[in-house]
C-alpha atoms as a PDB file:
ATOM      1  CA  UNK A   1     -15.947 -13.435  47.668  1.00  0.00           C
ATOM      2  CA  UNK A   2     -17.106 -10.016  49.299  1.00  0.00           C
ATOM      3  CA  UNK A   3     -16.915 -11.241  52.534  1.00  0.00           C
ATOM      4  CA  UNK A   4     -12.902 -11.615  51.841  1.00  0.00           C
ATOM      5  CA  UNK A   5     -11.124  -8.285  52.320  1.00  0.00           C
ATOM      6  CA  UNK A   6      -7.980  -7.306  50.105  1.00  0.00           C
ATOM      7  CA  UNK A   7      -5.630  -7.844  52.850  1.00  0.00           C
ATOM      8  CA  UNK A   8      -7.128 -11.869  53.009  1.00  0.00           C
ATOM      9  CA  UNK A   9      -6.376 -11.869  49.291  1.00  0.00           C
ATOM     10  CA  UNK A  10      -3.267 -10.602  49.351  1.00  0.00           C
ATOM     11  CA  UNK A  11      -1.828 -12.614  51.820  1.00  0.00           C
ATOM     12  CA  UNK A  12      -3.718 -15.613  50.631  1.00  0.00           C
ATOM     13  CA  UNK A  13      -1.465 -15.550  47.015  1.00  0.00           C
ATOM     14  CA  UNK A  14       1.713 -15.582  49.643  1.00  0.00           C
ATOM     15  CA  UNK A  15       3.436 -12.766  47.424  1.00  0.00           C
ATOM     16  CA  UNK A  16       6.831 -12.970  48.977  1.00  0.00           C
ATOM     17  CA  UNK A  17       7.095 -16.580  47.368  1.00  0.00           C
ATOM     18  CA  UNK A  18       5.882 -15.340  44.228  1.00  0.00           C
ATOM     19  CA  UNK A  19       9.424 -13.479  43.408  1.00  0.00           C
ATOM     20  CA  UNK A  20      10.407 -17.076  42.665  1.00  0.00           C
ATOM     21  CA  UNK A  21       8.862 -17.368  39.398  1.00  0.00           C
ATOM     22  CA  UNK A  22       9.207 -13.975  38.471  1.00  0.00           C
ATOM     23  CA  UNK A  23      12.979 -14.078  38.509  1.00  0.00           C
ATOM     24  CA  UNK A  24      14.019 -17.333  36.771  1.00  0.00           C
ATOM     25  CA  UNK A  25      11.837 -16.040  33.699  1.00  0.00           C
ATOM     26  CA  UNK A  26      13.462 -12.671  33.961  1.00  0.00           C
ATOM     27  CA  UNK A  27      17.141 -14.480  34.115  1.00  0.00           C
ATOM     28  CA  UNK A  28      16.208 -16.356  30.874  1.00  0.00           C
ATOM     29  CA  UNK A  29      15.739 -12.929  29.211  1.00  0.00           C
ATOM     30  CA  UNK A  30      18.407 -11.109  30.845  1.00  0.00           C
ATOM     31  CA  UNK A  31      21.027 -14.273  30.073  1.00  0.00           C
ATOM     32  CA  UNK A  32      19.573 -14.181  26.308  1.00  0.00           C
ATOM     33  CA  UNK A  33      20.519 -11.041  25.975  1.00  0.00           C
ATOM     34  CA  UNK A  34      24.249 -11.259  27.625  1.00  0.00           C
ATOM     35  CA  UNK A  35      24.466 -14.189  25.343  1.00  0.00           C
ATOM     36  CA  UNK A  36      24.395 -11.649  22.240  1.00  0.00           C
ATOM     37  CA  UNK A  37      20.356 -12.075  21.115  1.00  0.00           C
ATOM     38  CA  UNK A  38      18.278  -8.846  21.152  1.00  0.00           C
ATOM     39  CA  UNK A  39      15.867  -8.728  23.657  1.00  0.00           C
ATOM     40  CA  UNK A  40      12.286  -8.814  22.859  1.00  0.00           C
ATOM     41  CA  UNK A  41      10.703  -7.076  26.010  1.00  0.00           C
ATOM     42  CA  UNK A  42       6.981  -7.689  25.409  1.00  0.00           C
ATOM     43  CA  UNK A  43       7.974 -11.662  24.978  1.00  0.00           C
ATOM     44  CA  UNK A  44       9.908 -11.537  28.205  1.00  0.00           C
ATOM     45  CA  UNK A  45       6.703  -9.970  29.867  1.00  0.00           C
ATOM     46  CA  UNK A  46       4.861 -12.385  28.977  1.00  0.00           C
ATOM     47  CA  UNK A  47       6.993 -14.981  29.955  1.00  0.00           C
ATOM     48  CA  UNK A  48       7.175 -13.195  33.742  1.00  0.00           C
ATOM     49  CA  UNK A  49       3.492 -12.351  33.759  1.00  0.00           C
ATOM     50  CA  UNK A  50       2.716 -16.478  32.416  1.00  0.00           C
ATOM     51  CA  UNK A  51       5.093 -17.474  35.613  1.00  0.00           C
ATOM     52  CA  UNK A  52       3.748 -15.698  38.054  1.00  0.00           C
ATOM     53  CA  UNK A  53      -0.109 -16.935  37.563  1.00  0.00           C
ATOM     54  CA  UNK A  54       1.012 -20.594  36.988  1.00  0.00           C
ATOM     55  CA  UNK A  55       2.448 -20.394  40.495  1.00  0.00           C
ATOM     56  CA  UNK A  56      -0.244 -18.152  42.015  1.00  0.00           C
ATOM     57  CA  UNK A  57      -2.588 -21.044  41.047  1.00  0.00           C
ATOM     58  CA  UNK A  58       0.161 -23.538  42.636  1.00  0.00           C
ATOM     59  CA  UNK A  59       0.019 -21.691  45.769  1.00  0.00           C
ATOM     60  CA  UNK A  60      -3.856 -21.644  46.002  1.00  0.00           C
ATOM     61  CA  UNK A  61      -4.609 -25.377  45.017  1.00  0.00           C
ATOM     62  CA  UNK A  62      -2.037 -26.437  46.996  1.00  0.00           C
ATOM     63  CA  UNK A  63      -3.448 -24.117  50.309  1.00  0.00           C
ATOM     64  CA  UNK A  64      -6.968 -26.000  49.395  1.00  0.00           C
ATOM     65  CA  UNK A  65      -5.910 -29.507  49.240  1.00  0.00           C
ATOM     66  CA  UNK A  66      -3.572 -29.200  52.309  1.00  0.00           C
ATOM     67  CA  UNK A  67      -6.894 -28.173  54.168  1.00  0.00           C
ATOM     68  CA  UNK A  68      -8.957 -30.336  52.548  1.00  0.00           C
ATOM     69  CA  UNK A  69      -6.469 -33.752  53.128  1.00  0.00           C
ATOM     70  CA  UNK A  70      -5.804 -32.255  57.050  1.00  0.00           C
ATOM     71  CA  UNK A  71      -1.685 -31.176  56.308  1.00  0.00           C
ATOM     72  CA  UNK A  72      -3.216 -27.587  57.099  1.00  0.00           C
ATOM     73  CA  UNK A  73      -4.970 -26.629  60.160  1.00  0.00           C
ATOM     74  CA  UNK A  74      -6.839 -23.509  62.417  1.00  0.00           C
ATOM     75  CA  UNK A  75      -3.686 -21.314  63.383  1.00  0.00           C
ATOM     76  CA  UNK A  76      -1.176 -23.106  61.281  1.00  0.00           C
ATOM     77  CA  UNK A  77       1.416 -20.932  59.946  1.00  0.00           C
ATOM     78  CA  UNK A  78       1.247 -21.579  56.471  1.00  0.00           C
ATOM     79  CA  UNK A  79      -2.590 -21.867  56.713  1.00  0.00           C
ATOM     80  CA  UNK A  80      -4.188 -18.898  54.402  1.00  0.00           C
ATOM     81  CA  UNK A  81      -6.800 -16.375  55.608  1.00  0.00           C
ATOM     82  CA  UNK A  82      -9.324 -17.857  52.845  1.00  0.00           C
ATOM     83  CA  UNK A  83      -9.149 -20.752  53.860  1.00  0.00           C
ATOM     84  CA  UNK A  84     -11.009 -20.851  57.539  1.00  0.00           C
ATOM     85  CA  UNK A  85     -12.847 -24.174  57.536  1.00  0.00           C
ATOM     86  CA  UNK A  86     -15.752 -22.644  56.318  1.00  0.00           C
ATOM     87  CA  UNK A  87     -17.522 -23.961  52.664  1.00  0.00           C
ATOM     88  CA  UNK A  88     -17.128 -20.131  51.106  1.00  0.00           C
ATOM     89  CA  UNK A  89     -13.035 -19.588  51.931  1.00  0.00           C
ATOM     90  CA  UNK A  90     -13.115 -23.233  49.923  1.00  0.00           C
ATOM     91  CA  UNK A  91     -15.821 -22.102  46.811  1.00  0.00           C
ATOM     92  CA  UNK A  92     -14.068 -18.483  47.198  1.00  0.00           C
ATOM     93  CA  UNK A  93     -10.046 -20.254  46.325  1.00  0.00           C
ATOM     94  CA  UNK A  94     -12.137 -22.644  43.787  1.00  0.00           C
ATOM     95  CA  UNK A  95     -13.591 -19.391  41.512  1.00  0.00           C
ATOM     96  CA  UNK A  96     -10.059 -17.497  41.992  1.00  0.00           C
ATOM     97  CA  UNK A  97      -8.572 -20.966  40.491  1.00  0.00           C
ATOM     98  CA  UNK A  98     -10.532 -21.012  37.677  1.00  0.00           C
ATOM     99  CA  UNK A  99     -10.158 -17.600  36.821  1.00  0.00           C
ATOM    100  CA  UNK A 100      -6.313 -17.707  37.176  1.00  0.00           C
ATOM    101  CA  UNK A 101      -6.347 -21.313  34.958  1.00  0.00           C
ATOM    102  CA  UNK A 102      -7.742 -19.428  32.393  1.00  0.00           C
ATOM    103  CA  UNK A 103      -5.678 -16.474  32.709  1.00  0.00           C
ATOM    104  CA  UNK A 104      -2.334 -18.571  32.699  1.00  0.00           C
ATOM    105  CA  UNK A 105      -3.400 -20.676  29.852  1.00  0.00           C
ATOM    106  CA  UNK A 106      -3.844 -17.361  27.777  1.00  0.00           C
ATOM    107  CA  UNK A 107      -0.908 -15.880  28.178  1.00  0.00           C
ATOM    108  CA  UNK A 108       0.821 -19.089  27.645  1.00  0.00           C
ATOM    109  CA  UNK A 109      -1.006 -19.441  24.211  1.00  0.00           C
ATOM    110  CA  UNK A 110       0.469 -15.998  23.471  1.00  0.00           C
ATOM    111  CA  UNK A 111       3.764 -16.768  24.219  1.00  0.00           C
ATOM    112  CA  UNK A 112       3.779 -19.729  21.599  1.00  0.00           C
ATOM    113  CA  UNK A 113       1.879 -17.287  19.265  1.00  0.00           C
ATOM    114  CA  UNK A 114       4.859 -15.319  19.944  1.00  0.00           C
ATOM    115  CA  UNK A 115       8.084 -17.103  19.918  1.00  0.00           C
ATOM    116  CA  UNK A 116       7.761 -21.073  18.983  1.00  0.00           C
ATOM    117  CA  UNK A 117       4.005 -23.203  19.740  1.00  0.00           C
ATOM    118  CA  UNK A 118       6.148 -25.706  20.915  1.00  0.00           C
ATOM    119  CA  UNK A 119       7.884 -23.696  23.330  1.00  0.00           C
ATOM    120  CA  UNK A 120       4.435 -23.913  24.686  1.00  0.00           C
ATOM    121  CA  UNK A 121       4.841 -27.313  26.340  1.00  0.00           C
ATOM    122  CA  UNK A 122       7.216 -25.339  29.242  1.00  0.00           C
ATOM    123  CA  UNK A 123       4.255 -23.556  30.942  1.00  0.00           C
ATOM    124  CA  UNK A 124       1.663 -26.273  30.611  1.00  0.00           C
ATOM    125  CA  UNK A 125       4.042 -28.421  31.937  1.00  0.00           C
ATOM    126  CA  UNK A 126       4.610 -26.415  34.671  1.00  0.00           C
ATOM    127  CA  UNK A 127       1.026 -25.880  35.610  1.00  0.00           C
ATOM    128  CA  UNK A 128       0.863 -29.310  36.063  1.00  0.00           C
ATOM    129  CA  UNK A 129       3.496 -29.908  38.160  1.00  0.00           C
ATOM    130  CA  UNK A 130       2.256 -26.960  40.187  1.00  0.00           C
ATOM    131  CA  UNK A 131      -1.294 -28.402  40.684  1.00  0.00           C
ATOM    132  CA  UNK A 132      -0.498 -31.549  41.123  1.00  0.00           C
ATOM    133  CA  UNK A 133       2.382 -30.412  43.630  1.00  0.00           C
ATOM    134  CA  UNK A 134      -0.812 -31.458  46.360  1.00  0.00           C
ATOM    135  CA  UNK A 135      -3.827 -32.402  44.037  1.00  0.00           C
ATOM    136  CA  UNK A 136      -4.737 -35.880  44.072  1.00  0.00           C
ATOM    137  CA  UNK A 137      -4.421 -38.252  42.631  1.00  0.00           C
ATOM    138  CA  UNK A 138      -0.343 -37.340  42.431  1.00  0.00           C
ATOM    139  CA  UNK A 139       0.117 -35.154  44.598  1.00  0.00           C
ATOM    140  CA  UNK A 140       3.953 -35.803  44.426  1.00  0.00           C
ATOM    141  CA  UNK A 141       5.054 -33.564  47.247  1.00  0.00           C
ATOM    142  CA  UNK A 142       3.654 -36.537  49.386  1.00  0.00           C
ATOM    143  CA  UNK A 143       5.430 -39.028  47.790  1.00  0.00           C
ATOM    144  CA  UNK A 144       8.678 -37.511  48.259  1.00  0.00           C
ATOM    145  CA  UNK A 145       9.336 -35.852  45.200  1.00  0.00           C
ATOM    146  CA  UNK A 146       8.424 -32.458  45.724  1.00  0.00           C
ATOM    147  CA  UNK A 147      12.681 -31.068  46.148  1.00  0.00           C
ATOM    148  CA  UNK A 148      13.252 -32.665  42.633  1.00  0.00           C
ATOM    149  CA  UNK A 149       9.758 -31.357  40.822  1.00  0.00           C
ATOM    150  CA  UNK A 150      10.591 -27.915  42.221  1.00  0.00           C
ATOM    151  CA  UNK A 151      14.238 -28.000  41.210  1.00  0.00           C
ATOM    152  CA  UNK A 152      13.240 -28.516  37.569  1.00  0.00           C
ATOM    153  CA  UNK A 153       9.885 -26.881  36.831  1.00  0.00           C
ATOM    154  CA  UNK A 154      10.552 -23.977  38.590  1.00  0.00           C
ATOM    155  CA  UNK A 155      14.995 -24.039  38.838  1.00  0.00           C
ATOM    156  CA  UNK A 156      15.468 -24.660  35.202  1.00  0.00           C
ATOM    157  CA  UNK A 157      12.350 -25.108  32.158  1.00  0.00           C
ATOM    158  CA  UNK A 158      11.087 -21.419  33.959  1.00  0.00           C
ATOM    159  CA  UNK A 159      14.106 -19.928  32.797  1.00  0.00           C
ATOM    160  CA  UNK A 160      14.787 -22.141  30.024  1.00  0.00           C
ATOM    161  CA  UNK A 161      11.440 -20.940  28.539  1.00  0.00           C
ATOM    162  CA  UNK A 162      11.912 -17.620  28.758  1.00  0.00           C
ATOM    163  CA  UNK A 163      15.695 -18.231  27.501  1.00  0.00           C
ATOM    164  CA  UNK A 164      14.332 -19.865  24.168  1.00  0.00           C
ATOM    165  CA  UNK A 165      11.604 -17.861  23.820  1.00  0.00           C
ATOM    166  CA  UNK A 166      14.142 -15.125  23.202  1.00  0.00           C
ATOM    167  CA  UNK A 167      16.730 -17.145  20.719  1.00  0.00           C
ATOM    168  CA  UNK A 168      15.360 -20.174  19.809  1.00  0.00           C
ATOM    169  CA  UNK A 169      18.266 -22.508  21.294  1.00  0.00           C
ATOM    170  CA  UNK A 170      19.439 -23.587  24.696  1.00  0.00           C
ATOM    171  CA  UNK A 171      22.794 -25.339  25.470  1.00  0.00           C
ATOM    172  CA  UNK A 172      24.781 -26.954  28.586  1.00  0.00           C
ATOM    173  CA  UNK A 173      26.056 -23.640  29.574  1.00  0.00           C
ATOM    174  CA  UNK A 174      22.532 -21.672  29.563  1.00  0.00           C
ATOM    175  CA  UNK A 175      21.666 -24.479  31.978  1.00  0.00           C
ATOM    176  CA  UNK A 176      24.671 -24.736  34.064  1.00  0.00           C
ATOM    177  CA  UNK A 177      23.870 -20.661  34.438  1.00  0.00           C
ATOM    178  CA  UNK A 178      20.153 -21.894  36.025  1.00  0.00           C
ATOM    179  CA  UNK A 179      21.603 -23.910  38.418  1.00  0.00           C
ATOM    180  CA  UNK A 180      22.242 -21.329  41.159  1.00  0.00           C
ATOM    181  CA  UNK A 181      18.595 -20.255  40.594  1.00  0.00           C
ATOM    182  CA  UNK A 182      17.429 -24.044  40.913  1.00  0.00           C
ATOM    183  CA  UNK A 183      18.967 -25.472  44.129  1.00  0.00           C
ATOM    184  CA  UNK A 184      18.043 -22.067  45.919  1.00  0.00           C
ATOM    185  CA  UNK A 185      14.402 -22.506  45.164  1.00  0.00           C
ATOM    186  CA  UNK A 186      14.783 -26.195  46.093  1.00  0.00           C
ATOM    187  CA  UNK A 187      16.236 -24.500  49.227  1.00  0.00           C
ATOM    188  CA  UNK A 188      13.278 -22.687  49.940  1.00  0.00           C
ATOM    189  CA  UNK A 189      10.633 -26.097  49.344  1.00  0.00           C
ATOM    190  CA  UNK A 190      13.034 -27.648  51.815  1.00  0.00           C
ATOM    191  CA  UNK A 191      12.813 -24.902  54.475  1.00  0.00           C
ATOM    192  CA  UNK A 192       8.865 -25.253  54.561  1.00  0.00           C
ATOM    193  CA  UNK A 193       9.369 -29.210  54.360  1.00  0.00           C
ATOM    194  CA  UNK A 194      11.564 -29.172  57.696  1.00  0.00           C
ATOM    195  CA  UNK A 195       9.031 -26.615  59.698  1.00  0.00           C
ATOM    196  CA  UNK A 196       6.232 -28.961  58.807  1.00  0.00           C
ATOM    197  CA  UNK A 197       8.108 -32.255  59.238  1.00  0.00           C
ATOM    198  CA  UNK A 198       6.108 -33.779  62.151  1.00  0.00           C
ATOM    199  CA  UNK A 199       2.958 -32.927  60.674  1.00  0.00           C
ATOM    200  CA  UNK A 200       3.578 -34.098  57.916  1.00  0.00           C
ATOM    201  CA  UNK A 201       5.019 -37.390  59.136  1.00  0.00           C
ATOM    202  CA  UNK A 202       2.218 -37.479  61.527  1.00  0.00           C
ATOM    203  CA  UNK A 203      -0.329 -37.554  58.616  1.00  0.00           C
ATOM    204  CA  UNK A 204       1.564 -39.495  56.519  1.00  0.00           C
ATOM    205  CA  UNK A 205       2.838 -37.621  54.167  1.00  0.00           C
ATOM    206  CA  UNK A 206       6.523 -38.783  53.007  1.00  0.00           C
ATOM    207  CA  UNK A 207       8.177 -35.576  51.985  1.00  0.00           C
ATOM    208  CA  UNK A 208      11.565 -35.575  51.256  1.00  0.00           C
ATOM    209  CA  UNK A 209      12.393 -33.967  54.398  1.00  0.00           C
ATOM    210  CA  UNK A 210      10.431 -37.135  55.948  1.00  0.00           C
ATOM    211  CA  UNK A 211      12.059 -38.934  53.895  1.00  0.00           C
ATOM    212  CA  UNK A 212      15.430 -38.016  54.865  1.00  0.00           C
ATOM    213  CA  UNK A 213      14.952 -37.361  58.795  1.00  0.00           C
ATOM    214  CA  UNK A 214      14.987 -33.775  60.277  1.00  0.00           C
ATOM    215  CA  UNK A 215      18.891 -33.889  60.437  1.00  0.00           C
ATOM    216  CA  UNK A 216      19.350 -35.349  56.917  1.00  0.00           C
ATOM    217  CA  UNK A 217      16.825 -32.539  55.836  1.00  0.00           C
ATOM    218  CA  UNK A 218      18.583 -29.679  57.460  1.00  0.00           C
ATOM    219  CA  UNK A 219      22.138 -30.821  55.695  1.00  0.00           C
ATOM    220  CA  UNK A 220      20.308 -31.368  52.340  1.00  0.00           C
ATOM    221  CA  UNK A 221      19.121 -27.538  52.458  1.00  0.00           C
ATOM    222  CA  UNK A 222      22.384 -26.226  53.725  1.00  0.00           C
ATOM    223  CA  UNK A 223      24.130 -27.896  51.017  1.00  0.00           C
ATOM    224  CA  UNK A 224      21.630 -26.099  48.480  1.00  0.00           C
ATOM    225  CA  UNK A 225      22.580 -22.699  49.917  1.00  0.00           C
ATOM    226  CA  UNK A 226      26.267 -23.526  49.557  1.00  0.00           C
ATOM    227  CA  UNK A 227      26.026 -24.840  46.116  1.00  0.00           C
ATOM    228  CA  UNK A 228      24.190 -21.488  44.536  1.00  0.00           C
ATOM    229  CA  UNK A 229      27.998 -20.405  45.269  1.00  0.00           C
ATOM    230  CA  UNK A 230      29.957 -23.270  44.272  1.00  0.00           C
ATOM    231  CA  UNK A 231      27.347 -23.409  41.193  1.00  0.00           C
ATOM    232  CA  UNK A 232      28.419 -19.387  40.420  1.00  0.00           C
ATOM    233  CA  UNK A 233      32.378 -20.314  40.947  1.00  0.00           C
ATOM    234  CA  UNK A 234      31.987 -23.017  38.388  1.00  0.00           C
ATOM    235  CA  UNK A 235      30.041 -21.113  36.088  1.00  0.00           C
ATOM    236  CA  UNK A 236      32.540 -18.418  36.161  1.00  0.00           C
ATOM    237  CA  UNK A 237      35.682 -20.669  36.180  1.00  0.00           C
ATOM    238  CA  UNK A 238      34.339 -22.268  32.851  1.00  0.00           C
ATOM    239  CA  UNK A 239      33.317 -18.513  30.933  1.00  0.00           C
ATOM    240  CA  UNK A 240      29.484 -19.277  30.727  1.00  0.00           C
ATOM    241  CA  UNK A 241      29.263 -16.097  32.865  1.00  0.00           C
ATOM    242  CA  UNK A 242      31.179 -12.981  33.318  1.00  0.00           C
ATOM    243  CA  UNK A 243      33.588 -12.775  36.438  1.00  0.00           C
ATOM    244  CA  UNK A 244      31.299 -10.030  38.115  1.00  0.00           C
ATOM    245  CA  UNK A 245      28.730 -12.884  38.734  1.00  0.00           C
ATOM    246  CA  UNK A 246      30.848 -13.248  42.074  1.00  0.00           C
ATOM    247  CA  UNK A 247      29.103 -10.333  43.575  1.00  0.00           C
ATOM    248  CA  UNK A 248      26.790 -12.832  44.506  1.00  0.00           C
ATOM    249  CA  UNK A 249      29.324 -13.309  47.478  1.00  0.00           C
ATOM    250  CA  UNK A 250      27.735 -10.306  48.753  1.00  0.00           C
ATOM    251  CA  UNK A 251      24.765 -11.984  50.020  1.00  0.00           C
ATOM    252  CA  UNK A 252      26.791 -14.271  52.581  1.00  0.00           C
ATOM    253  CA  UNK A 253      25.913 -12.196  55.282  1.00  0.00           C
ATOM    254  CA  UNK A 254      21.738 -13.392  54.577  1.00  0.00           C
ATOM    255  CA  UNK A 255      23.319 -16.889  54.701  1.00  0.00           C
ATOM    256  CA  UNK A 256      24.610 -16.859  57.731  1.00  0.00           C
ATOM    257  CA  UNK A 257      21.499 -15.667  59.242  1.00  0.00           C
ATOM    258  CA  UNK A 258      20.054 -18.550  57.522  1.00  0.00           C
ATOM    259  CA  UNK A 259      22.083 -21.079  59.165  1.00  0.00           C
ATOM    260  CA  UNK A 260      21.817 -19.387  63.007  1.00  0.00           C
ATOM    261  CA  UNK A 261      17.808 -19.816  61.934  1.00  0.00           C
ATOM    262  CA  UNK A 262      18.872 -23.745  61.260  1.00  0.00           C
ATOM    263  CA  UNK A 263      21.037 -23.959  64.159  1.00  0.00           C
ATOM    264  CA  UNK A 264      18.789 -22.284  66.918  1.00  0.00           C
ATOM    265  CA  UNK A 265      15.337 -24.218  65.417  1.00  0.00           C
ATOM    266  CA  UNK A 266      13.782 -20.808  64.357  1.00  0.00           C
ATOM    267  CA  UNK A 267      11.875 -22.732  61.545  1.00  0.00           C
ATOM    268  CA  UNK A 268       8.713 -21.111  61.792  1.00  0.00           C
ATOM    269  CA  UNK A 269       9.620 -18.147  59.229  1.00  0.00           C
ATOM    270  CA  UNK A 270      12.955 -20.381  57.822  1.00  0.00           C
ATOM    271  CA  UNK A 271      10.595 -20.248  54.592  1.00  0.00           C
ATOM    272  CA  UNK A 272      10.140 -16.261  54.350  1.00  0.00           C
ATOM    273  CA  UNK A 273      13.809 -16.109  55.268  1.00  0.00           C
ATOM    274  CA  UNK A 274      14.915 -17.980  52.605  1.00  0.00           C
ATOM    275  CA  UNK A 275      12.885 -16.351  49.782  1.00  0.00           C
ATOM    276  CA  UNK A 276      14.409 -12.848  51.049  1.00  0.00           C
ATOM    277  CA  UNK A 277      18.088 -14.676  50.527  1.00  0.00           C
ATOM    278  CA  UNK A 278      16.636 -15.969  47.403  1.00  0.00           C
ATOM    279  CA  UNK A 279      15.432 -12.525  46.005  1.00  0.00           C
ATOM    280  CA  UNK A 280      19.066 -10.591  47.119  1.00  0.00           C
ATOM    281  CA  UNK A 281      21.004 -13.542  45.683  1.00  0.00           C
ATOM    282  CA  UNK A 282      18.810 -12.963  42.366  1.00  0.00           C
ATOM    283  CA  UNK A 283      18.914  -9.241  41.787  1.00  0.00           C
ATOM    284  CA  UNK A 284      22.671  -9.485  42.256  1.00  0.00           C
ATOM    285  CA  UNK A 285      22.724 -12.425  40.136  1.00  0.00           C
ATOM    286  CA  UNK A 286      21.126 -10.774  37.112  1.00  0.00           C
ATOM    287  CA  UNK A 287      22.315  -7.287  37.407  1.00  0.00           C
ATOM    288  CA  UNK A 288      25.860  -7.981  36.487  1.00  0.00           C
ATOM    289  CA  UNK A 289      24.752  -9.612  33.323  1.00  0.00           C
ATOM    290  CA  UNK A 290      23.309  -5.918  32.265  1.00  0.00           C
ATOM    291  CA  UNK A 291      27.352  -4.766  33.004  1.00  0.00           C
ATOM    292  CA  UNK A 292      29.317  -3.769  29.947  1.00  0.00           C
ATOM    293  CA  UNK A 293      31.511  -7.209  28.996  1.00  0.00           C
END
């Protein structure tokens, strides 16, 4: 791997995408503890720390398989420095993978050592679904279910795991709360599904963006931005979350720069766009559950 530098590494792992992992687990907490239940900090670690690798092996194995099946090419934009055509970028993402499966698989054991072993089923579940996003022989993103994998692996059991893992229960409104965080990182599947749409469809892969048609697609991830808000409103409007959740309102200037990205066809860095809307949307999201009732 020495040939790698840390820069190659680092933007191999695609950090910015990682923040959407990190903060449905830390929701779960934060949301446990709103919800009256004392917050166990080294659990909720774990739970963030157990996210984040199960997703930083998503990103690699699906990087390696989209070069290795032809979805990824030379000076594509979501091709990864490792990954340069050359047999040790390929060996180099294989070792990383391996140490990263055992890593997640670890601190997944200790978070069923301790909260619940069967809460344990959440992140092996969602190392599959990550793996298997591209891996063959599933590889559901190219069967046109990636929107709806994404939207429950990563939109609600992340934060439902780290939500039980703190009291032991979940309910309709702990989910309902999720939803918000769910359709925006469906949002953000969608935005890369719509840059990549002719290559995809050109190599046929049936995404759901593919699926849909390019216009279909774009209305399908608007609608996911607007419902975060509509999902909030409702929220709200029912008492599963305090009225200060409507902060979230602040972030509408980010939207709109979203949608005059859709509207001109600036789709190249629609993706990185919408994880920066993603991560404001969160923090203000989660901070006004840490606000006095």
């Amino acid at each position: 791997m020495s040939r790698y530098s840390p820069a190659d590494w680092w933007k191999s792992m695609r950090p910015f995408s990682l923040v959407t992992s990190a903060f449905p687990a830390l929701f779960g907490t934060i949301l446990a503890g709103w919800k009256g239940t004392q917050v166990n900090w080294a659990v909720c670690a774990v739970a963030v720390f157990t996210a984040v690798l199960i997703h930083l092996a998503a990103n690699l194995t699906n990087s390696l398989y989209d070069w290795l099946s032809g979805h990824d090419r030379p000076g594509s934009p979501q091709t990864i420095p490792l990954i340069d055509g050359s047999q040790d970028g390929i060996q180099a993402v294989q070792k990383a993978l391996r140490i990263i499966r055992i890593l997640a698989f670890a601190t997944a054991a200790a978070f069923g050592a301790m909260t619940h072993w069967a809460l344990v089923v959440y992140p092996v579940l969602g190392y599959l679904g990550g793996v298997y996003y591209t891996k063959p022989p599933i590889a559901f993103k190219h069967r046109g279910w990636g929107s709806i994998g994404v939207f429950v692996i990563m939109g609600l059991a992340a934060p439902a795991a780290a939500f039980q893992g703190q009291t032991g229960w979940i309910d309709i409104s702990t989910i309902l709360a999720f939803v918000p965080i769910a359709v925006l990182v469906t949002a953000i599947l969608l935005a890369n599904e719509i840059r990549d749409r002719e290559v995809d469809q050109a190599l046929g892969s049936i995404t759901s963006v593919v699926r849909l048609g390019a216009a279909q697609g774009k209305r399908l991830y608007a609608a996911c931005l607007l419902a975060a808000y509509g999902a909030v409103i409702l929220n709200v409007s029912k008492g599963f979350l305090p009225t200060a959740s409507l902060i979230v309102f602040g972030s509408l200037p980010q939207l709109k720069q979203l949608y005059q990205h859709l509207r001109l066809d600036k789709l190249t860095h629609l993706d990185k766009a919408t994880a920066q809307f993603y991560g404001a949307f969160c923090i203000l999201y989660t901070l006004t559950l840490l606000w006095p009732n």
